[in-house]
Protein backbone atom coordinates (compact mmCIF):
# COMPACT_ATOMS: atom_id res chain seq x y z
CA UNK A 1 0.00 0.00 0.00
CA UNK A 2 1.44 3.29 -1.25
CA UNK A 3 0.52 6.61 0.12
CA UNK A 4 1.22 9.75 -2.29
CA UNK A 5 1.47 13.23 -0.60
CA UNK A 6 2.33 16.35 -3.21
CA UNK A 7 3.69 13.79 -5.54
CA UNK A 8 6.20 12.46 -3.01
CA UNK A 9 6.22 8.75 -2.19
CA UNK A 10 6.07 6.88 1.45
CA UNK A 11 5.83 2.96 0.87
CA UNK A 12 7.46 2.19 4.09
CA UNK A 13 6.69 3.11 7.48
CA UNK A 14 10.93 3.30 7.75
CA UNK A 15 10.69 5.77 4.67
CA UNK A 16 7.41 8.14 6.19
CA UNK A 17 9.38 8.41 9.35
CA UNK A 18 12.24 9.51 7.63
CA UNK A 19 9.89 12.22 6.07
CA UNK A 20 8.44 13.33 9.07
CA UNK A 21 11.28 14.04 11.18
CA UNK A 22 12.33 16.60 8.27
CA UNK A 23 9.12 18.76 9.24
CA UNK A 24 7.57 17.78 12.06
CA UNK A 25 9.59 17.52 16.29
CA UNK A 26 10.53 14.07 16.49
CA UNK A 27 8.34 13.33 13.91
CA UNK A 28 5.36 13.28 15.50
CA UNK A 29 2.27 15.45 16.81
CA UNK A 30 1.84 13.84 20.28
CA UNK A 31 5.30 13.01 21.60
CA UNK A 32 4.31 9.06 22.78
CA UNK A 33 3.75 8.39 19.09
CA UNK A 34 7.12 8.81 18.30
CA UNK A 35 7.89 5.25 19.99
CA UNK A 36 10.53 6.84 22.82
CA UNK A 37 9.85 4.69 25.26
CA UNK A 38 9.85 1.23 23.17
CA UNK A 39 12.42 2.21 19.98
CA UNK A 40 11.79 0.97 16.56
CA UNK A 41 10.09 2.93 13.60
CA UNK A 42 6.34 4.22 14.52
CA UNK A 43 3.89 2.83 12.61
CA UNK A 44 1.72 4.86 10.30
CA UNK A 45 -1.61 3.76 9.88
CA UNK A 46 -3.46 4.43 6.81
CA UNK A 47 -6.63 2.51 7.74
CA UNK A 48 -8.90 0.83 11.01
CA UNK A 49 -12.05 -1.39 10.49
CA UNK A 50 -13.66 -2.99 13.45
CA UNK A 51 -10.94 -4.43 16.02
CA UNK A 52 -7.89 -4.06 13.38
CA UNK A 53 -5.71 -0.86 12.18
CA UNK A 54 -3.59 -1.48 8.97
CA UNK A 55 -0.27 0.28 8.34
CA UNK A 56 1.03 1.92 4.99
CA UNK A 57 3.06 -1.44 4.18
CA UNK A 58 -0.72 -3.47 4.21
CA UNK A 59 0.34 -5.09 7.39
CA UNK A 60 -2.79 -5.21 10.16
CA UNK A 61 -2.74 -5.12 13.64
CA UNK A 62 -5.10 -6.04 16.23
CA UNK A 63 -5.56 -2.72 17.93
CA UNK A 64 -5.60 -2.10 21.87
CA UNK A 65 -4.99 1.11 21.48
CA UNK A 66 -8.69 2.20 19.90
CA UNK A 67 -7.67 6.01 19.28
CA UNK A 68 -7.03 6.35 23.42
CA UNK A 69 -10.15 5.53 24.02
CA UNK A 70 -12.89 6.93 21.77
CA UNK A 71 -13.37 3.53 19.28
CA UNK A 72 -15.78 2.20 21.73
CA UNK A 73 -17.91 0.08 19.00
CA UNK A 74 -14.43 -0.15 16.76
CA UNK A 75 -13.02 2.31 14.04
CA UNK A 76 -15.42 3.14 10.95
CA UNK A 77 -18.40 1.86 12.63
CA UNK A 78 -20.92 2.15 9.79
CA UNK A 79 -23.50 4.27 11.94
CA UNK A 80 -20.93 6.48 12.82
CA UNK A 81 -19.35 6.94 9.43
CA UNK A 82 -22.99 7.36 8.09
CA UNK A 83 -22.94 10.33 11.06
CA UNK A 84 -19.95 12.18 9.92
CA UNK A 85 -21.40 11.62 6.00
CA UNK A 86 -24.78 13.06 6.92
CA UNK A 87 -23.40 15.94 8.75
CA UNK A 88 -20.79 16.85 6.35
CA UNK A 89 -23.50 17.03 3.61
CA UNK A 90 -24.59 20.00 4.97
CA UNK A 91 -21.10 21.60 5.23
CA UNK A 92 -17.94 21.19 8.03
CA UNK A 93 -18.36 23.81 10.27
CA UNK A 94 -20.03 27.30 10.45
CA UNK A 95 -18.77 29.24 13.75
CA UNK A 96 -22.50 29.59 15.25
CA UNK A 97 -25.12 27.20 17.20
CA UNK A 98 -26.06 24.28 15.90
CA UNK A 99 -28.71 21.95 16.76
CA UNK A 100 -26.65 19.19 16.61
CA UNK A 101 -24.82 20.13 19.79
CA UNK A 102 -28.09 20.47 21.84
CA UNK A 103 -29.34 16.81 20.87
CA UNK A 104 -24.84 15.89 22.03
CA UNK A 105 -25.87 17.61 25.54
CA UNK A 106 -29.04 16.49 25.83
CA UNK A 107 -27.85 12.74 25.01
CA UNK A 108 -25.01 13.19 27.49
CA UNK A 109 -27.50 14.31 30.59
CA UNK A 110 -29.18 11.62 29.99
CA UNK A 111 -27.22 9.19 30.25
CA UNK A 112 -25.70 10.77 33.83
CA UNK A 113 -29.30 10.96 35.04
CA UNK A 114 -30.02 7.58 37.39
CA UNK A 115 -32.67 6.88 39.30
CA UNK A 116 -31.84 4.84 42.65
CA UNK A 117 -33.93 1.60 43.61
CA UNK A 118 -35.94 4.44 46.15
CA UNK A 119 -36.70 6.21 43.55
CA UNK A 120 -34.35 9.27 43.81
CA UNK A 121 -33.05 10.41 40.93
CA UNK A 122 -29.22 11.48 41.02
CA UNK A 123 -27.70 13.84 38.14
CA UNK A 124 -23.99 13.79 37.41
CA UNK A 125 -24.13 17.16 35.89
CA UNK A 126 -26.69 19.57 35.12
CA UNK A 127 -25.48 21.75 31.89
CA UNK A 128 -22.58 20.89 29.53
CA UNK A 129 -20.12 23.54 27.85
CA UNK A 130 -18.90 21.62 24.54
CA UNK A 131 -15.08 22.66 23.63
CA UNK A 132 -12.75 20.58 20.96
CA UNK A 133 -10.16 19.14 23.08
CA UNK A 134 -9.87 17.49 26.83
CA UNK A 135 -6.76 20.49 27.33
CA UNK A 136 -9.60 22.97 26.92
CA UNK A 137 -12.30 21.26 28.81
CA UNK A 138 -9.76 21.01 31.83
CA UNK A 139 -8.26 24.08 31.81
CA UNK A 140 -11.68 25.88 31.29
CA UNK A 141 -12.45 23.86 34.44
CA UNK A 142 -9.39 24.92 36.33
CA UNK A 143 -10.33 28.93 35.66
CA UNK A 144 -14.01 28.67 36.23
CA UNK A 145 -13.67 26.61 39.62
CA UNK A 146 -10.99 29.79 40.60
CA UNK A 147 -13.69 32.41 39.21
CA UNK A 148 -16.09 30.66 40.99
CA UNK A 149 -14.24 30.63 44.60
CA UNK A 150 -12.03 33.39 44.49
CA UNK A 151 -9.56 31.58 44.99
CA UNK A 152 -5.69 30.72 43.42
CA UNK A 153 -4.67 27.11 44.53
CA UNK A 154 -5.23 23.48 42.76
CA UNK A 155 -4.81 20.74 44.04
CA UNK A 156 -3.71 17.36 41.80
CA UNK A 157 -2.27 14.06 42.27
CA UNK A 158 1.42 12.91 40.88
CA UNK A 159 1.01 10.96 37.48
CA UNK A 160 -2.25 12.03 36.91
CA UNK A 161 -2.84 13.69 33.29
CA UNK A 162 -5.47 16.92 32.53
CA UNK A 163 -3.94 17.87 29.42
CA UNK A 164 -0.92 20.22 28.73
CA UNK A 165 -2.08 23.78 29.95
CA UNK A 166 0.93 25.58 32.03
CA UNK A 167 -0.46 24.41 35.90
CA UNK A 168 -1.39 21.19 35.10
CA UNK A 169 1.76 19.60 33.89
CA UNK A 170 3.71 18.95 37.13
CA UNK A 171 4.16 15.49 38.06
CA UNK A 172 1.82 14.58 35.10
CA UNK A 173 1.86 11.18 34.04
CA UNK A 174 1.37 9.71 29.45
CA UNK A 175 3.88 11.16 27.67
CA UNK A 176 5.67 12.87 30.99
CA UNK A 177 5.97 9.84 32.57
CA UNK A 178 7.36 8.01 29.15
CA UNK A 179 9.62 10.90 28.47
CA UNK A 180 11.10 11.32 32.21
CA UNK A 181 10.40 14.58 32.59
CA UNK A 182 9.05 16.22 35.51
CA UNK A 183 7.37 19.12 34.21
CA UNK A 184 8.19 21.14 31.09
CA UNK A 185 10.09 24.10 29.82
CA UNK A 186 8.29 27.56 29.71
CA UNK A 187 6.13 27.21 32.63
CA UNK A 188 6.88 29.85 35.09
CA UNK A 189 7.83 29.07 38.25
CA UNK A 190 4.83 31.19 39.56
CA UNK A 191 2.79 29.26 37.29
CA UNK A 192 4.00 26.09 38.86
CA UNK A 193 3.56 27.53 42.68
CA UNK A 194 0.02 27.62 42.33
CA UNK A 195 -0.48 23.92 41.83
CA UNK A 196 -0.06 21.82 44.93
CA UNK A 197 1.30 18.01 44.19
CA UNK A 198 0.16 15.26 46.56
CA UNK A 199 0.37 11.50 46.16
CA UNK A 200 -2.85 9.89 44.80
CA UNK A 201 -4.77 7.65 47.16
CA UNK A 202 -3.32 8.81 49.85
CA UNK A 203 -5.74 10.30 52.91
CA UNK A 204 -3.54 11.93 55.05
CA UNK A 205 -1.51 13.81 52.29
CA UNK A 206 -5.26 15.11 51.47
CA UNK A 207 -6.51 15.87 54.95
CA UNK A 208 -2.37 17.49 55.70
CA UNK A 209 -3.32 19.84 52.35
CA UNK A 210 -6.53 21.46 53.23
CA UNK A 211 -5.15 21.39 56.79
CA UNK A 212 -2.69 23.99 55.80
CA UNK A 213 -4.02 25.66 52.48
CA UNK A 214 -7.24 25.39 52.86
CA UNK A 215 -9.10 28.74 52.90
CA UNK A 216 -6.81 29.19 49.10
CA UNK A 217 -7.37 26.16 47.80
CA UNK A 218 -9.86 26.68 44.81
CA UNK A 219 -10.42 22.85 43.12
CA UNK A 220 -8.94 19.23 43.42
CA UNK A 221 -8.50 17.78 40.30
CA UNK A 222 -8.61 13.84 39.65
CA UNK A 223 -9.01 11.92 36.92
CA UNK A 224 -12.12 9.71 38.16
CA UNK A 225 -9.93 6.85 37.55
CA UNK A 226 -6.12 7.14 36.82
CA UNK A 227 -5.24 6.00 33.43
CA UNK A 228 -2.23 7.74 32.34
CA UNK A 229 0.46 6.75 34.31
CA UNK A 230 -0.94 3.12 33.46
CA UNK A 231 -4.46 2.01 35.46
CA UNK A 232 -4.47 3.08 38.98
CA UNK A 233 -8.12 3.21 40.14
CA UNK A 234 -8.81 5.16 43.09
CA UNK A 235 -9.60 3.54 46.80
CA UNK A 236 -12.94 2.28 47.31
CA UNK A 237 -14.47 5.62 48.56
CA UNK A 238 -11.75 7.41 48.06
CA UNK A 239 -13.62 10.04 45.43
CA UNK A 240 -15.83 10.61 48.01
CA UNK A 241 -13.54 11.55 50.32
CA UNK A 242 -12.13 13.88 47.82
CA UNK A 243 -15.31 15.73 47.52
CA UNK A 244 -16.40 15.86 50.88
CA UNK A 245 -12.99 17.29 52.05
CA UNK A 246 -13.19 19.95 49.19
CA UNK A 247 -16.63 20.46 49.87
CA UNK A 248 -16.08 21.28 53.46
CA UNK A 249 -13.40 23.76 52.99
CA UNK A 250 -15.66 26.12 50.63
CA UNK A 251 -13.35 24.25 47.49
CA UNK A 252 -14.87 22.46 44.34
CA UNK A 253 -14.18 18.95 43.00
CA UNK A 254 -12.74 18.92 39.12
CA UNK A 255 -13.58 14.71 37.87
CA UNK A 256 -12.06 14.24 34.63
CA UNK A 257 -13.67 11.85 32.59
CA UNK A 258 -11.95 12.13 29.41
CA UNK A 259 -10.49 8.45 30.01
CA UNK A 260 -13.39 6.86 31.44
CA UNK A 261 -16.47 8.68 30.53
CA UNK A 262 -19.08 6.57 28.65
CA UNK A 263 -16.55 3.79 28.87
CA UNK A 264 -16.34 2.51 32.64
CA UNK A 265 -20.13 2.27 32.28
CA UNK A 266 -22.54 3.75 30.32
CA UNK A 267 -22.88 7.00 33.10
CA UNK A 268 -19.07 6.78 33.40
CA UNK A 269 -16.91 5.69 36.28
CA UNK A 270 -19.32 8.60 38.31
CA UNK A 271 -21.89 6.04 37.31
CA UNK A 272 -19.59 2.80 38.49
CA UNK A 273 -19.42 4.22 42.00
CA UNK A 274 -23.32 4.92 41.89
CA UNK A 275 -23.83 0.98 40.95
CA UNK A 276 -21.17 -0.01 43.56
CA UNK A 277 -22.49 2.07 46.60
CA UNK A 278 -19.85 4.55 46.95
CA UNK A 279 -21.69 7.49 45.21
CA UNK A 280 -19.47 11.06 45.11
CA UNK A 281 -20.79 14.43 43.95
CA UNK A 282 -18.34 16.35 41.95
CA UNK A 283 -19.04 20.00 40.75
CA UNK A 284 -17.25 19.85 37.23
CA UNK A 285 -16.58 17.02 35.44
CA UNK A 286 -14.73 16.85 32.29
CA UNK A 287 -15.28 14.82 29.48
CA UNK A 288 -13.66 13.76 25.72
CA UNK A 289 -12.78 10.91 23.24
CA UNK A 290 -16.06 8.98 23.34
CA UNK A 291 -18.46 12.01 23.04
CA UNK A 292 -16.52 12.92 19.97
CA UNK A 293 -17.26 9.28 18.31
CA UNK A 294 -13.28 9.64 17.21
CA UNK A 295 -13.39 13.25 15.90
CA UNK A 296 -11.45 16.45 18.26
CA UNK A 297 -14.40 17.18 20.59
CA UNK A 298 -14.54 17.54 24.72
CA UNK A 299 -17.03 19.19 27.01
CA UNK A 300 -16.94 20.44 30.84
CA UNK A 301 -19.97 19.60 32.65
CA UNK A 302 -21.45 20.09 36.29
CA UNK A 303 -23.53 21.81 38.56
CA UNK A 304 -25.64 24.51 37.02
CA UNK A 305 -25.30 27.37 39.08
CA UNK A 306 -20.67 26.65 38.34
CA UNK A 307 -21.55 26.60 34.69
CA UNK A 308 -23.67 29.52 34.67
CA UNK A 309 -20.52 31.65 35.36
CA UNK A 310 -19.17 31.21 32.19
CA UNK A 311 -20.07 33.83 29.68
CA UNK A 312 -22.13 34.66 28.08
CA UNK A 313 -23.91 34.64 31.62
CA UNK A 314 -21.07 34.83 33.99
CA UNK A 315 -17.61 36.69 33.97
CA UNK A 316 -15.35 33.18 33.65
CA UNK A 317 -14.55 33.44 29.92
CA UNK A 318 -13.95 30.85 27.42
CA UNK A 319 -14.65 30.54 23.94
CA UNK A 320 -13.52 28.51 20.42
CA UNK A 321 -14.39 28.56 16.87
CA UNK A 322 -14.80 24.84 16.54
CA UNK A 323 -16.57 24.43 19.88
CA UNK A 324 -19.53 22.14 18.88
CA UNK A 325 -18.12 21.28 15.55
CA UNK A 326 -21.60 20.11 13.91
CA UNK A 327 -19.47 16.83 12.40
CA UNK A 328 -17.85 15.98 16.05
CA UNK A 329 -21.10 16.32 17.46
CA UNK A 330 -22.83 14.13 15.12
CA UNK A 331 -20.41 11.29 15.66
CA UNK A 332 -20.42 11.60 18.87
CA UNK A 333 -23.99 11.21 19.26
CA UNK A 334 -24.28 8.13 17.18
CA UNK A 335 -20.95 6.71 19.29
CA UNK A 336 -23.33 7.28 22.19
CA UNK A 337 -26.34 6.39 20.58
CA UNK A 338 -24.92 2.80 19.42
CA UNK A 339 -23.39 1.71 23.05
CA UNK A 340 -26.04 -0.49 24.03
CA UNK A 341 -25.72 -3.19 27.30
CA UNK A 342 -24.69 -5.94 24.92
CA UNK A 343 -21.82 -3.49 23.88
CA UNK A 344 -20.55 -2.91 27.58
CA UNK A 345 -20.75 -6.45 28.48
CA UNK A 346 -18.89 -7.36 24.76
CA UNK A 347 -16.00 -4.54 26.45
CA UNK A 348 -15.70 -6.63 29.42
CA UNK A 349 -15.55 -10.04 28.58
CA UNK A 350 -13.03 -9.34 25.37
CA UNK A 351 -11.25 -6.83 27.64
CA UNK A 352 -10.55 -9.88 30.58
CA UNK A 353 -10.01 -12.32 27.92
CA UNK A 354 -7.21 -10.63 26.75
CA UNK A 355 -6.06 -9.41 30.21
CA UNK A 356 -6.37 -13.15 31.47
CA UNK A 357 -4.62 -14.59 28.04
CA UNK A 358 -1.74 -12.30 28.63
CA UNK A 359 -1.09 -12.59 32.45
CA UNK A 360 -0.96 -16.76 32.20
CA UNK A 361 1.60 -15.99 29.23
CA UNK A 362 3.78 -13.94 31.11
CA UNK A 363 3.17 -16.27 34.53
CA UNK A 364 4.14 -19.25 32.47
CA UNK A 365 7.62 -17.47 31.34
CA UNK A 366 8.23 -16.37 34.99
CA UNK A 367 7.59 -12.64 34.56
CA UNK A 368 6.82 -10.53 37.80
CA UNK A 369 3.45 -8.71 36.47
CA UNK A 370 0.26 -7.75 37.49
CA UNK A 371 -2.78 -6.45 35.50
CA UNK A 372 -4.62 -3.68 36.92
CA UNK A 373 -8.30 -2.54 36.43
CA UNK A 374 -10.88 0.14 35.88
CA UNK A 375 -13.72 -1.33 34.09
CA UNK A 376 -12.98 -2.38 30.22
CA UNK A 377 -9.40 -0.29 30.73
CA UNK A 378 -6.40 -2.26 32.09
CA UNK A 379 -2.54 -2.28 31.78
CA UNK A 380 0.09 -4.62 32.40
CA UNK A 381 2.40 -3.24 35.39
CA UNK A 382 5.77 -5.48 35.63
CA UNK A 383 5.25 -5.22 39.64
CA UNK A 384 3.95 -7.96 42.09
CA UNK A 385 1.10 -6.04 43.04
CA UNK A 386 -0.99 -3.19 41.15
CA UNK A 387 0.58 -0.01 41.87
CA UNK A 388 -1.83 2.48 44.06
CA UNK A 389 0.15 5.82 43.47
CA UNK A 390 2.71 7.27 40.69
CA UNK A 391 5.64 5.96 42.93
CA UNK A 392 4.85 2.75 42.69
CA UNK A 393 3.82 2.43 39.37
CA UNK A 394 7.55 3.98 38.24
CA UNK A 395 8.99 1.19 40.21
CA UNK A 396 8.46 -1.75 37.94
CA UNK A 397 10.75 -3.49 35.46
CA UNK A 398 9.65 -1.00 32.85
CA UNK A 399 12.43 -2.25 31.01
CA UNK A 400 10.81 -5.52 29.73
CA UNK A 401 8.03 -3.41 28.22
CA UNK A 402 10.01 -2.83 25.19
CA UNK A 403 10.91 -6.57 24.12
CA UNK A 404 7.24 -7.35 25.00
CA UNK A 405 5.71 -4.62 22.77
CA UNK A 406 7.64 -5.32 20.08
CA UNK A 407 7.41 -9.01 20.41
CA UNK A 408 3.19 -8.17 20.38
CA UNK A 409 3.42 -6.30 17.06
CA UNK A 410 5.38 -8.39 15.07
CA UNK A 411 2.52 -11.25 15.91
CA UNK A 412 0.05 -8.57 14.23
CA UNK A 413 -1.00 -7.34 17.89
CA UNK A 414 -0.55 -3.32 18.34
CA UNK A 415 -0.24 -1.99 21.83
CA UNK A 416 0.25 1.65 23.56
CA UNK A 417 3.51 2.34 23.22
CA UNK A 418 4.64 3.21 26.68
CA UNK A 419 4.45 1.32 29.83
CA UNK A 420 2.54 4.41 31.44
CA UNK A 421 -0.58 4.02 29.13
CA UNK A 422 -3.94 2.72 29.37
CA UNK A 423 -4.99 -0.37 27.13
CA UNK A 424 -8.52 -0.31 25.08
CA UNK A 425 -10.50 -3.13 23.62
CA UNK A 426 -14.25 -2.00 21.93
CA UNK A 427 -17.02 -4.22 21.05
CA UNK A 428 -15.74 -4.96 17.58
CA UNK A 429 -13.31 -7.22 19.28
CA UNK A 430 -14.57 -10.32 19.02
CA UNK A 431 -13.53 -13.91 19.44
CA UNK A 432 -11.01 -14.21 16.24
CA UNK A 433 -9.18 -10.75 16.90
CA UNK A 434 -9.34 -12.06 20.65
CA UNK A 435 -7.75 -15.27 19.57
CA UNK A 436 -5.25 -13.46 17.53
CA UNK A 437 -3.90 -11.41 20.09
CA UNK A 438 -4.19 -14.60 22.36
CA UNK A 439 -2.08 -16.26 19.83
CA UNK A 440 0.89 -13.70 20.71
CA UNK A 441 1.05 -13.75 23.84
CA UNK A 442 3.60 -16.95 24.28
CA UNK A 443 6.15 -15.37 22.05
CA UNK A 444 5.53 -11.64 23.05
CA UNK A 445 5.95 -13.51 26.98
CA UNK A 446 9.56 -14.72 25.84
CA UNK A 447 10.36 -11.86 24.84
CA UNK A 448 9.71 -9.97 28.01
CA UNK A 449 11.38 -13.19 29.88
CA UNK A 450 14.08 -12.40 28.09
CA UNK A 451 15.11 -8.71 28.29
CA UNK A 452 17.86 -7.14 30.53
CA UNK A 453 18.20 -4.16 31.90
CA UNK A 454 19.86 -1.76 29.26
């Protein structure tokens, strides 16, 4: 398969690489594509159908990476190709309101609107502000919770990722984590001061926090289950705690959803901890990749009388051209519209099939691992036990990551490439691409078995 761009020629993925590095940093325009952490040649994919991507050689993969999250029924679902047709019919964009984002908001309500066996119904946000990326959604987020208090201070947890605005990029976890660095260049240092850094899961770092800060301390942010510096869920309660002990101190909870919105359960992991009994209330959650049905779309969510603040009504500005792109919107809506039960129990079972496969594949070869959980997501942590904070999940044998990647995509099977990444099945994963990536594990296992420490 040849691909022909202003009459120049890439047949390889060795030869489009070579290209890319010419105009692009490192090649790349996210940095963990660039295959830093793992070495080798990225792969550029010209094509995805169902559970499979194929490269610009013709070779398919099995993918587990499912665009970071948003293929939730597969890549080119017909329904949601037939969306993005439909829409662009009438044109790609025009700058103004569309009705198309109402029926996206209205669709996402509902589905964070439950009603408990008593009867009471429980909303996970009232009103929705639509934006293009997750950056926007959190760092609009960030400035309305300060608008909204008064106050300067955030509070996040070490290896958790919000996107790359300046105050949320210490201690972040993805492509920080994969990287090794701790924060980044051009971020002032009185940018940096007003972000306070505490290890996740951990009470008594959260109760020391608001114990000294408290009266400045504007927002916590969390993602409602860690997935970027590989799957760390939180404690059993522990988002609870988060938003009582911000609630108490006149502070506001930030949940960001990007990761597991729509994809921990229909309602999200918000609507996980409603099903499991340990129900939290956060004031602004943040959401992206599904509602988007694969195309650049987020949205910030929450209570009404917080999202009221933003203008038009409120003096907490924000704003974007493509906000409610008519196109993202419509695939979004038909991503939502098509995840049905059957398709959250298909993420499941094909998600611990191939969690299962892989761990007795890696046991078998002797391999200190673990898998660890939240919902459908997992990753493989080279650790006896699953890591609770960023600490622990850094100390691992992150080293035999690399052998075992590659040793997964040269049996057809493509993975995240970095250690510090969360793993994604959809319900176009059935039992032969199951099988196939099954069907690597024993060599992929060796692989890892047999790596050293470089």
């Amino acid at each position: 398969m040849t691909r022909f761009v202003s009459g120049r020629t890439s047949a390889t993925n060795a030869e489009a690489f070579e290209r890319a590095l010419a105009v692009s940093p490192g090649g790349v325009n996210s940095p963990v594509r660039a295959f830093g952490l793992v070495g080798g040649t990225p792969r550029f994919l010209a094509s995805g159908r169902g559970p499979y991507v194929t490269d610009i050689e013709g070779t398919q993969y099995v993918d587990l990476v499912g665009q970071w999250g948003p293929a939730l029924l597969g890549h080119a679902h017909p329904d949601v190709i037939a969306a993005a047709h439909a829409a662009v019919d009438h044109g790609l964009g025009f700058g103004a309101v569309s009705t198309g984002e109402v029926d996206l908001a209205e669709l996402v309500l509902d589905r964070l609107t439950l009603t408990a066996a008593d009867g009471t119904e429980r909303r996970g946000i009232e009103k929705l502000r639509l934006t293009s990326t997750g950056t926007e959604a959190t760092m609009t987020a960030i400035r309305l919770a300060r608008g909204a208090t008064g106050r300067p201070l955030l509070v996040k947890f070490a290896g958790h990722y919000h996107g790359h605005s300046d105050s949320l990029l210490s201690e972040a976890g993805s492509g920080i984590a994969t990287l090794g660095i701790p924060g980044s260049a051009g971020i002032t240092p009185e940018t940096a001061a007003q972000t306070i850094v505490i290890p996740y899961n951990d009470e008594a770092a959260l109760a020391e926090v608001f114990a000294t800060h408290g009266d400045r301390i504007a927002a916590v942010i969390t993602e409602a289950a860690a997935a970027n510096m590989g799957v760390v869920p939180p404690k059993p309660g522990f988002n609870r705690l988060l938003a009582d002990t911000a609630h108490a101190h006149g502070a506001l909870l930030i949940s960001d959803e990007v990761m597991t919105g729509f994809r921990a359960t229909a309602a999200g992991w918000w609507g996980l901890e409603e099903r499991e009994g340990t129900p939290y209330d956060a004031d602004l959650t943040t959401f992206g990749k599904i509602i988007g049905g694969g195309l650049p779309l987020a949205g910030l969510g929450g209570r009404a009388e917080v999202l009221d603040l933003l203008a038009p009504l409120g003096p907490v500005y924000q704003a974007g051209t493509l906000s409610g792109n008519p196109v993202a919107a419509a695939t979004g809506a038909a991503m939502l519209a098509g995840a049905d039960p059957a398709v959250y129990d298909r993420l499941t079972s094909a998600a611990r099939q191939i969690g299962d496969g892989l761990s007795s594949a890696l046991a078998a070869e002797g391999v200190v691992h673990t898998v660890a959980w939240a919902g459908s997501q997992f990753s493989i942590f080279f650790r006896e036990t699953a890591p609770q904070n960023y600490a622990e999940a850094q100390d691992q044998e992150s080293w035999r990551y690399p052998a075992f990647f590659h040793g997964m995509l040269d049996h057809g099977v493509s993975l995240p490439p970095s250690v510090f990444e969360a793993w994604f099945v959809s319900a176009a994963h059935d039992d032969a691409a199951v099988a196939r990536v099954l069907e690597a594990a024993a060599p992929a296992a060796r692989a890892a078995a047999s790596a050293s420490r470089s």
